[in-house]
N, C-alpha and C. Protein backbone atom coordinates (compact mmCIF):
# COMPACT_ATOMS: atom_id res chain seq x y z
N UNK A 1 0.81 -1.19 0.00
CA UNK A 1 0.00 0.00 0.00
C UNK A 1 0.86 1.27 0.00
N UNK A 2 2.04 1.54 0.80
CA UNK A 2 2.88 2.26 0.82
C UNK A 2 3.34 2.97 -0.68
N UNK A 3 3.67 1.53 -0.98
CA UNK A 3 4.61 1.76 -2.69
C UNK A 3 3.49 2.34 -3.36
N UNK A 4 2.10 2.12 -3.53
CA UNK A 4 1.48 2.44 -4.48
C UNK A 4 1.03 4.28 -4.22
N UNK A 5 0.80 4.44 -2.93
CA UNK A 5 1.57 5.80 -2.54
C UNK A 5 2.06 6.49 -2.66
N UNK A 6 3.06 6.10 -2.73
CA UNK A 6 4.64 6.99 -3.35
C UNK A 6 4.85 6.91 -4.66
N UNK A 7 4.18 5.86 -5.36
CA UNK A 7 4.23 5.82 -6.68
C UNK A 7 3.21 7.06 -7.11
N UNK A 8 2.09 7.10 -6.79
CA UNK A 8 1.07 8.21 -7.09
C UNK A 8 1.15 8.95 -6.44
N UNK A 9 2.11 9.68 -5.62
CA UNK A 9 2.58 10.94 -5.31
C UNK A 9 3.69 11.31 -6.28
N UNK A 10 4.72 10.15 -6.21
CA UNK A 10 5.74 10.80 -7.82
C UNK A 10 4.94 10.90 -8.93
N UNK A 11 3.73 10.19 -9.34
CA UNK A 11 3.35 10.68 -10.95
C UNK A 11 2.80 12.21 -10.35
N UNK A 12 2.25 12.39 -9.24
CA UNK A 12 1.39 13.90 -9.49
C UNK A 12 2.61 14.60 -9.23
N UNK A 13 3.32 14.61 -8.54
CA UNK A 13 4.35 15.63 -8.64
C UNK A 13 5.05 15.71 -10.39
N UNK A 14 5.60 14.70 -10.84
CA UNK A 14 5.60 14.88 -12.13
C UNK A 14 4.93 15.35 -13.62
N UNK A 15 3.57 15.39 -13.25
CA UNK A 15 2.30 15.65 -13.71
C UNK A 15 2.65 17.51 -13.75
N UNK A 16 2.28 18.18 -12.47
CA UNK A 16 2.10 19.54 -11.95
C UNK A 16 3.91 20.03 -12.51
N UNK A 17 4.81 19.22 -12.18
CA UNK A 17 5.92 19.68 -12.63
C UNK A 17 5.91 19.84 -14.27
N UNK A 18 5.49 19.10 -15.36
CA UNK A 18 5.43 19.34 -16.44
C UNK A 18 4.20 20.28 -17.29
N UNK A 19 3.05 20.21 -16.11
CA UNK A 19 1.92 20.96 -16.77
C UNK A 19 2.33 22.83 -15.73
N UNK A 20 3.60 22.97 -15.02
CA UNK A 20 3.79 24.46 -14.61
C UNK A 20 4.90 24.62 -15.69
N UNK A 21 4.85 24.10 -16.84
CA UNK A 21 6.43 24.55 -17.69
C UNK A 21 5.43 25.32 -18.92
N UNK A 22 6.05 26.39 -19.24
CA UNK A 22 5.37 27.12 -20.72
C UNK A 22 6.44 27.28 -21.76
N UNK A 23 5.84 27.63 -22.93
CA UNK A 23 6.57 27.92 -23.92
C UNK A 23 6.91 29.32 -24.10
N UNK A 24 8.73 29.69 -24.14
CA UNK A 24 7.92 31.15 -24.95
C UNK A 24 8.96 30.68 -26.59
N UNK A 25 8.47 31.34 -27.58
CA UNK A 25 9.00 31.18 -28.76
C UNK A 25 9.71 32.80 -29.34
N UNK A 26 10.71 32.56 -29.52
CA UNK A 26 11.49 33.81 -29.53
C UNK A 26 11.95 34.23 -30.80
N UNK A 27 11.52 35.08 -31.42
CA UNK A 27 11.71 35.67 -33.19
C UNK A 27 12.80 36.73 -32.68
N UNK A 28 13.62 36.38 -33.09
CA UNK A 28 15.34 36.98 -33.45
C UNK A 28 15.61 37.59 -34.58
N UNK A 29 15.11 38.74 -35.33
CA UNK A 29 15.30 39.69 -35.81
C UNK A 29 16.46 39.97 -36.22
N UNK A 30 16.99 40.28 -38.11
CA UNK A 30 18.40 40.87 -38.25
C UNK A 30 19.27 40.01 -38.07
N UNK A 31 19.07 38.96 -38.50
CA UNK A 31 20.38 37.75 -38.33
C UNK A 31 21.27 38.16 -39.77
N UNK A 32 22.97 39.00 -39.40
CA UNK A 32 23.29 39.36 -40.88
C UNK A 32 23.88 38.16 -41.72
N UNK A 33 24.70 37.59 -40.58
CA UNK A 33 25.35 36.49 -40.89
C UNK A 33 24.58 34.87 -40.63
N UNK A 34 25.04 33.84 -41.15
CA UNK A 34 24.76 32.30 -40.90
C UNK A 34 25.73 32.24 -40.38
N UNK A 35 26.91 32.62 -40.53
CA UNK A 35 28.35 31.97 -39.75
C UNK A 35 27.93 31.90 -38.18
N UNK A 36 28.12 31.06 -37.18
CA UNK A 36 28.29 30.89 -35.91
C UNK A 36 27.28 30.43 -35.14
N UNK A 37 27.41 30.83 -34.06
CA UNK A 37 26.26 30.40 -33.04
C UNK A 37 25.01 31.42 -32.67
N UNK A 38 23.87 31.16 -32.24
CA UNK A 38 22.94 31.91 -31.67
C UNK A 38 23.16 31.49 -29.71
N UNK A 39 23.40 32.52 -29.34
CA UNK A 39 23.55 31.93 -27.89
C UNK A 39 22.67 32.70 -26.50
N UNK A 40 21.80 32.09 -26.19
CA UNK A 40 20.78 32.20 -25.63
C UNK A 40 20.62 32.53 -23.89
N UNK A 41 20.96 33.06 -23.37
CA UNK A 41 21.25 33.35 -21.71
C UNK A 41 19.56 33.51 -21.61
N UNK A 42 19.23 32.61 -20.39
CA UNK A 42 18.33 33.02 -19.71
C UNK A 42 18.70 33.73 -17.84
N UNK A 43 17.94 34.66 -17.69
CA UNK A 43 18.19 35.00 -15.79
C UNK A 43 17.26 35.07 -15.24
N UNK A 44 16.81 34.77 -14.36
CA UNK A 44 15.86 34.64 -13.45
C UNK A 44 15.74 35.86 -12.38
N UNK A 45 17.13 35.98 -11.56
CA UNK A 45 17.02 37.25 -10.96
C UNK A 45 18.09 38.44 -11.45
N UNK A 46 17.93 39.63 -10.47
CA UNK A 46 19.64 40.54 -10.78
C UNK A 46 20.55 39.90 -10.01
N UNK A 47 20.93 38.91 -9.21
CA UNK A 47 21.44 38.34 -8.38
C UNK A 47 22.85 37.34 -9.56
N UNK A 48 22.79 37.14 -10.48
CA UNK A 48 23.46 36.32 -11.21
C UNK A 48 23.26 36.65 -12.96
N UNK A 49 22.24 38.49 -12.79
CA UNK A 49 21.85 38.76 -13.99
C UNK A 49 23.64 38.56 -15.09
N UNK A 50 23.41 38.65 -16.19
CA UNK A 50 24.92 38.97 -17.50
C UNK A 50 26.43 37.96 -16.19
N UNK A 51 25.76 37.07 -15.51
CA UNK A 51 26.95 36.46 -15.02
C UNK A 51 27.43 35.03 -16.00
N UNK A 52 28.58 34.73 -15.76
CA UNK A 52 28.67 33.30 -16.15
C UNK A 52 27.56 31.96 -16.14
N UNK A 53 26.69 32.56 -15.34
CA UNK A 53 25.85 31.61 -14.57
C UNK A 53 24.41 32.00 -14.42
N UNK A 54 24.10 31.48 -16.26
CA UNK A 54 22.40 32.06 -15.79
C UNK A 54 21.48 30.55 -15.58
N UNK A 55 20.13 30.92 -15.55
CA UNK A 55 19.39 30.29 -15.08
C UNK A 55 19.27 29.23 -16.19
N UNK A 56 19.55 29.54 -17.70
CA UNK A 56 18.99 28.65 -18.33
C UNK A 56 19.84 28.90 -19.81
N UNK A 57 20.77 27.88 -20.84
CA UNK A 57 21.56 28.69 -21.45
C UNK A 57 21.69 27.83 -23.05
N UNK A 58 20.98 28.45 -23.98
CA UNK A 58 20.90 27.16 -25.06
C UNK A 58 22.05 27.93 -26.12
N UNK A 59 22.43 27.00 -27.06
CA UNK A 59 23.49 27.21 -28.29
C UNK A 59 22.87 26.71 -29.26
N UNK A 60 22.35 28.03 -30.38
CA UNK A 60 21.66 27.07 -31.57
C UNK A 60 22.73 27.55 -32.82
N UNK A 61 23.17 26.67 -33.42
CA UNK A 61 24.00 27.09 -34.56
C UNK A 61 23.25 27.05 -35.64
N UNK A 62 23.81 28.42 -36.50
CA UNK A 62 22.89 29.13 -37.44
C UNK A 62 23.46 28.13 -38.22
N UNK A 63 21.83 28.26 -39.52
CA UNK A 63 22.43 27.52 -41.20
C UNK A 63 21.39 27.59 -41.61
N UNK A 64 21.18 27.83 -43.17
CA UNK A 64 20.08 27.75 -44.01
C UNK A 64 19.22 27.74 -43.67
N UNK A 65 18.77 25.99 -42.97
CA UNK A 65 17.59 25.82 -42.43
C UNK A 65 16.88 26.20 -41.75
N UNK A 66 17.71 27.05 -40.61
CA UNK A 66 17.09 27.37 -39.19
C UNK A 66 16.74 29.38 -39.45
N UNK A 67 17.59 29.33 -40.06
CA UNK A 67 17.74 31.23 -40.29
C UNK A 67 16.41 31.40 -41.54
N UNK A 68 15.93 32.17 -41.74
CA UNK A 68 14.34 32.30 -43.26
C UNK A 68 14.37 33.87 -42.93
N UNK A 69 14.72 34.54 -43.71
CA UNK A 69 14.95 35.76 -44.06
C UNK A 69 15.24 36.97 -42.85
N UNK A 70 16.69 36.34 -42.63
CA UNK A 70 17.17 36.81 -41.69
C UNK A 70 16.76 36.89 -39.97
N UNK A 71 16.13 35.75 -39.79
CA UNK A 71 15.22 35.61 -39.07
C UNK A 71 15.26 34.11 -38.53
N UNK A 72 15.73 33.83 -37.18
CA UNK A 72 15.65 33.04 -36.14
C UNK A 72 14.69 32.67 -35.21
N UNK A 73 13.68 31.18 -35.29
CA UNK A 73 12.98 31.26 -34.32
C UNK A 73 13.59 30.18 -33.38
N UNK A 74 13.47 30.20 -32.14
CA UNK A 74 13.95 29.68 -31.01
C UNK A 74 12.55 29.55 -30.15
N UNK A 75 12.64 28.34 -29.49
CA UNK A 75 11.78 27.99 -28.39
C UNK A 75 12.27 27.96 -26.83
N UNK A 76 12.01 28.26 -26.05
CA UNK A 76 12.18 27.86 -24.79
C UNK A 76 11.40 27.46 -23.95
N UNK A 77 11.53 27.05 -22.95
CA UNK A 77 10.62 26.19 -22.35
C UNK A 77 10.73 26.45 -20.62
N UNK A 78 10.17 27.72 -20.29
CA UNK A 78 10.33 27.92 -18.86
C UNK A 78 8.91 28.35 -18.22
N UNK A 79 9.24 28.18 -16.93
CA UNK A 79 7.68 27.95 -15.85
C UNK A 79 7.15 29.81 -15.97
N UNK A 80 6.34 29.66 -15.64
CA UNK A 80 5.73 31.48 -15.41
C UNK A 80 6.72 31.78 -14.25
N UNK A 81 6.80 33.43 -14.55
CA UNK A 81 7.49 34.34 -13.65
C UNK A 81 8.25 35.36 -14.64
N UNK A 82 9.52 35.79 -14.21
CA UNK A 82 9.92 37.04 -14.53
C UNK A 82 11.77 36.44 -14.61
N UNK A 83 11.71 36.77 -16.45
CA UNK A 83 12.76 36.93 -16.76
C UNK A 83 13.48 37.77 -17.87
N UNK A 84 14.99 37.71 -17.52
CA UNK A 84 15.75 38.09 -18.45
C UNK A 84 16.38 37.58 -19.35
N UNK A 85 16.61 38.09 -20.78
CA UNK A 85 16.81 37.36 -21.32
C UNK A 85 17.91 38.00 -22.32
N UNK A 86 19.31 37.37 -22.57
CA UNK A 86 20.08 37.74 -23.61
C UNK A 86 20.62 37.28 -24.84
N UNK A 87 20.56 37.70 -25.91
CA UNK A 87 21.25 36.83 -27.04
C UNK A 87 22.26 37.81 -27.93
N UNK A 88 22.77 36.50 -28.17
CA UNK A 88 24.25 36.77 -28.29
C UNK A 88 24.66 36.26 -29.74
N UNK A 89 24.39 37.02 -31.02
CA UNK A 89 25.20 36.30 -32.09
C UNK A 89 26.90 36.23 -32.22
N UNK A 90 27.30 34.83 -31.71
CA UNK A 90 28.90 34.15 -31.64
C UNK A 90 28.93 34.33 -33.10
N UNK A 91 29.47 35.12 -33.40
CA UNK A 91 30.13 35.16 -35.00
C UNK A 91 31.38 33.99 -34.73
N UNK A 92 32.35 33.84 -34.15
CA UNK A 92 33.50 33.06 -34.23
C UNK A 92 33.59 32.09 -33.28
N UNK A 93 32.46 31.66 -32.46
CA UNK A 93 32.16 30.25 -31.69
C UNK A 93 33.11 30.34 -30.64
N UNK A 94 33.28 31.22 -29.74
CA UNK A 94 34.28 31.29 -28.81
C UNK A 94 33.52 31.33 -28.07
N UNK A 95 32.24 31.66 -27.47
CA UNK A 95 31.51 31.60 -26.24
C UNK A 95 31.39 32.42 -25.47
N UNK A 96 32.07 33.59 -26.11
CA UNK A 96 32.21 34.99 -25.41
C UNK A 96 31.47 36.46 -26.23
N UNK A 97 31.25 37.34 -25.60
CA UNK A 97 30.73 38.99 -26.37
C UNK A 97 32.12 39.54 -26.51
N UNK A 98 33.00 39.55 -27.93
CA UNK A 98 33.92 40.15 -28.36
C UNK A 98 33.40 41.71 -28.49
N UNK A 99 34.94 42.12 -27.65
CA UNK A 99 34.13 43.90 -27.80
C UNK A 99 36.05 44.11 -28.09
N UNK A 100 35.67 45.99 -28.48
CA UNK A 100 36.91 46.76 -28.94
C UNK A 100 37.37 47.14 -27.47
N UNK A 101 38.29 47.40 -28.17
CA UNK A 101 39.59 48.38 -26.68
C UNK A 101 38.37 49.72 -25.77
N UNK A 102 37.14 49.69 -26.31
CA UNK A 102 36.46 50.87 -25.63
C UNK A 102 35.01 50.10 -24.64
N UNK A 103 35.00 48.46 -25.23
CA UNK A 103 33.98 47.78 -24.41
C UNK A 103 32.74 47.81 -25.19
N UNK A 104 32.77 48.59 -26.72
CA UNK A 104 31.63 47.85 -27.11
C UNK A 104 31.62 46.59 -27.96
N UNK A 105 30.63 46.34 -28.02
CA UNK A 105 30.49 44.91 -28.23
C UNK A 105 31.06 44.78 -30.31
N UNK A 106 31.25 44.19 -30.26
CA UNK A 106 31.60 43.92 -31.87
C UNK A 106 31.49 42.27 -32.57
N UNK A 107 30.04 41.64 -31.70
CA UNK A 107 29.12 40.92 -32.51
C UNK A 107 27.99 41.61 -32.04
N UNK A 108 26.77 40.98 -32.72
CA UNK A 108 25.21 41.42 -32.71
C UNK A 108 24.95 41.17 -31.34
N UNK A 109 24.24 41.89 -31.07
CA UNK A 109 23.65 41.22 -29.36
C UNK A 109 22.03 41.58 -29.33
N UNK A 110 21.14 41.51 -28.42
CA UNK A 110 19.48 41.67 -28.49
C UNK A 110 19.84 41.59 -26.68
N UNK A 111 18.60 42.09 -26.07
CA UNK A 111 18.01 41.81 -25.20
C UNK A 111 16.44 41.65 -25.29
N UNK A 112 15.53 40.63 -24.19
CA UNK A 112 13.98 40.53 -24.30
C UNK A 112 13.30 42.07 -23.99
N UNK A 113 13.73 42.88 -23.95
CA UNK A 113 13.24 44.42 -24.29
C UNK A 113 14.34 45.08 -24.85
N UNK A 114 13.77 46.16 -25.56
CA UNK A 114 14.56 46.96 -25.88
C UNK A 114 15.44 47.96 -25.06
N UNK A 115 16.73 48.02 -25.49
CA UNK A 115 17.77 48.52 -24.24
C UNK A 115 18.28 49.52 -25.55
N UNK A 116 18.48 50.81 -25.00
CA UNK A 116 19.34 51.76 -25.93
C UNK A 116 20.67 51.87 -25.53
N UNK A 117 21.54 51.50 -25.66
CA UNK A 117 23.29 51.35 -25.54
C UNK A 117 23.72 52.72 -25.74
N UNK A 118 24.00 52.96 -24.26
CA UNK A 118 24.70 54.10 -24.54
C UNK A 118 26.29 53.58 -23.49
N UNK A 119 26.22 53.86 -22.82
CA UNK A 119 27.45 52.87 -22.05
C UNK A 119 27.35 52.23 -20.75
N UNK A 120 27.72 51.01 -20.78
CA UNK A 120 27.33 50.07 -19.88
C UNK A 120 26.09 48.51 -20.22
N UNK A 121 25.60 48.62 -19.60
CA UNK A 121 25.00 47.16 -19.32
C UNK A 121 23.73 47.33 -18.63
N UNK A 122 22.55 46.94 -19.14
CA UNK A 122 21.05 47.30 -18.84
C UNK A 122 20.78 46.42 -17.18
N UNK A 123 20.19 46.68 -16.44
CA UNK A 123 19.87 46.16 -15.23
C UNK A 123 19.31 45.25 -15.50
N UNK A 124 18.56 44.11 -14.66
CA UNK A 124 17.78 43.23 -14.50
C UNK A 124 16.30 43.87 -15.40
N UNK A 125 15.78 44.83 -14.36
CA UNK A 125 14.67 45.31 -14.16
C UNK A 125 14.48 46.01 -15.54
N UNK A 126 15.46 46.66 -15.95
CA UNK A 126 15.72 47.26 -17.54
C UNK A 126 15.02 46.54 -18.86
N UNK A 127 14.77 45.05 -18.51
CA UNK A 127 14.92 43.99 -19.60
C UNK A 127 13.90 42.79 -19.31
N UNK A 128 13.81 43.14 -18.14
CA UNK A 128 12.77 41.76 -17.78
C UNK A 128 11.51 41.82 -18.64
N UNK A 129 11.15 40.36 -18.63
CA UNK A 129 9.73 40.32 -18.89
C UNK A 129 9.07 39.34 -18.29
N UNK A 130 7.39 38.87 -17.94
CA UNK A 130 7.13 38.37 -17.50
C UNK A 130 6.24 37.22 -18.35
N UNK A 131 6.65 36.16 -18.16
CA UNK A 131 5.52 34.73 -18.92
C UNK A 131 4.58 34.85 -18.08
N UNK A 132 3.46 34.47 -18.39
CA UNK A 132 1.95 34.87 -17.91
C UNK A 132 1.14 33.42 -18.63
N UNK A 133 1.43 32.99 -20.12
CA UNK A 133 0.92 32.10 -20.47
C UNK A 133 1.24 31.19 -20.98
N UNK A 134 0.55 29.84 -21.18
CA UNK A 134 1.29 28.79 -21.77
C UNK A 134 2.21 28.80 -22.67
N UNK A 135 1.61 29.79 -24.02
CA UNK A 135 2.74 30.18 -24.88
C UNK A 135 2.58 31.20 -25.49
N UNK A 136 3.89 31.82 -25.36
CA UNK A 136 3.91 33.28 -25.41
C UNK A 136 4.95 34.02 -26.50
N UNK A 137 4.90 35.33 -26.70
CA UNK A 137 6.30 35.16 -28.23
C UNK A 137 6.55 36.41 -27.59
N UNK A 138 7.93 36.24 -27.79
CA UNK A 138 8.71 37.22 -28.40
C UNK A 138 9.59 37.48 -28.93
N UNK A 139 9.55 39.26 -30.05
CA UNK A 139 10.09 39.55 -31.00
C UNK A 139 11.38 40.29 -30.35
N UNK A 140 12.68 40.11 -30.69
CA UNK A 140 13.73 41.39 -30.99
C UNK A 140 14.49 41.15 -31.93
N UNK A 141 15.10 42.73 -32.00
CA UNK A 141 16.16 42.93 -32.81
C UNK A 141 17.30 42.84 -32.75
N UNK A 142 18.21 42.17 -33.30
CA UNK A 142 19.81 42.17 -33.17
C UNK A 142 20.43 43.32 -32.86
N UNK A 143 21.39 44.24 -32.87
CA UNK A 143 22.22 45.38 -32.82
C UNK A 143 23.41 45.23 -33.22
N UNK A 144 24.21 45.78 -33.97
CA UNK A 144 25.61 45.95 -33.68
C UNK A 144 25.86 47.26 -34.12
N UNK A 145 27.35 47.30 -33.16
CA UNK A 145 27.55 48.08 -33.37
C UNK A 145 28.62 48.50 -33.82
């Protein structure tokens, strides 16, 4: 009786764990190049916001197939709440935001809102957005500069 218990407490916990996950689908705007990677930072709080260490971190490498007129769609797959979100076109697959001797960036970059670059690095709160529904989209634009 026990086992059958714990067995039907792990399916409902597994159940509620897969039916609290949403989609958001993310249109990436201004892709100039196919060369490299699309690289995807998710953050959850400002606590670990633009750190080595975000909440959630995918690598989609561009090509023909995936890019349709300059234009990247990406899925992700996270629970409701409030996040940040960065992407990063890796022109040369190093895993890093190559910038000049002055710190700006010199591949494409986006954030999930629009951020105007003037110098520095947008806050948490600057960029967040919030999932609300099962599935949700959003659009940005690349930059470089």
């Amino acid at each position: 009786m026990d086992k059958i218990l714990l067995s039907c407490a792990i399916i409902f916990i597994w159940i509620c764990y897969v039916y609290s996950q949403d989609t958001l689908i993310c249109k990436i705007c201004g892709i100039s190049s196919l060369k490299g990677n699309m690289n995807i930072a998710v953050y959850k709080n400002d606590l670990n916001f633009l750190s080595q260490h975000p909440y959630y971190y995918q690598i989609i490498p561009l090509s023909k197939n995936n890019v349709i007129n300059h234009t990247l769609y990406a899925k992700l797959v996270l629970a409701k709440g409030e996040y940040a979100i960065a992407f990063h076109h890796d022109l040369n697959k190093d895993a890093k935001m190559n910038k000049n001797f002055l710190g700006i960036p010199l591949e494409p970059f986006a954030f999930s809102r629009s951020y105007n670059f003037i110098f520095g690095y947008p806050e948490f709160k600057d960029i967040s957005i919030i999932i609300q529904k099962p599935l949700d989209t959003l659009e940005v634009f690349m930059k470089n500069y």
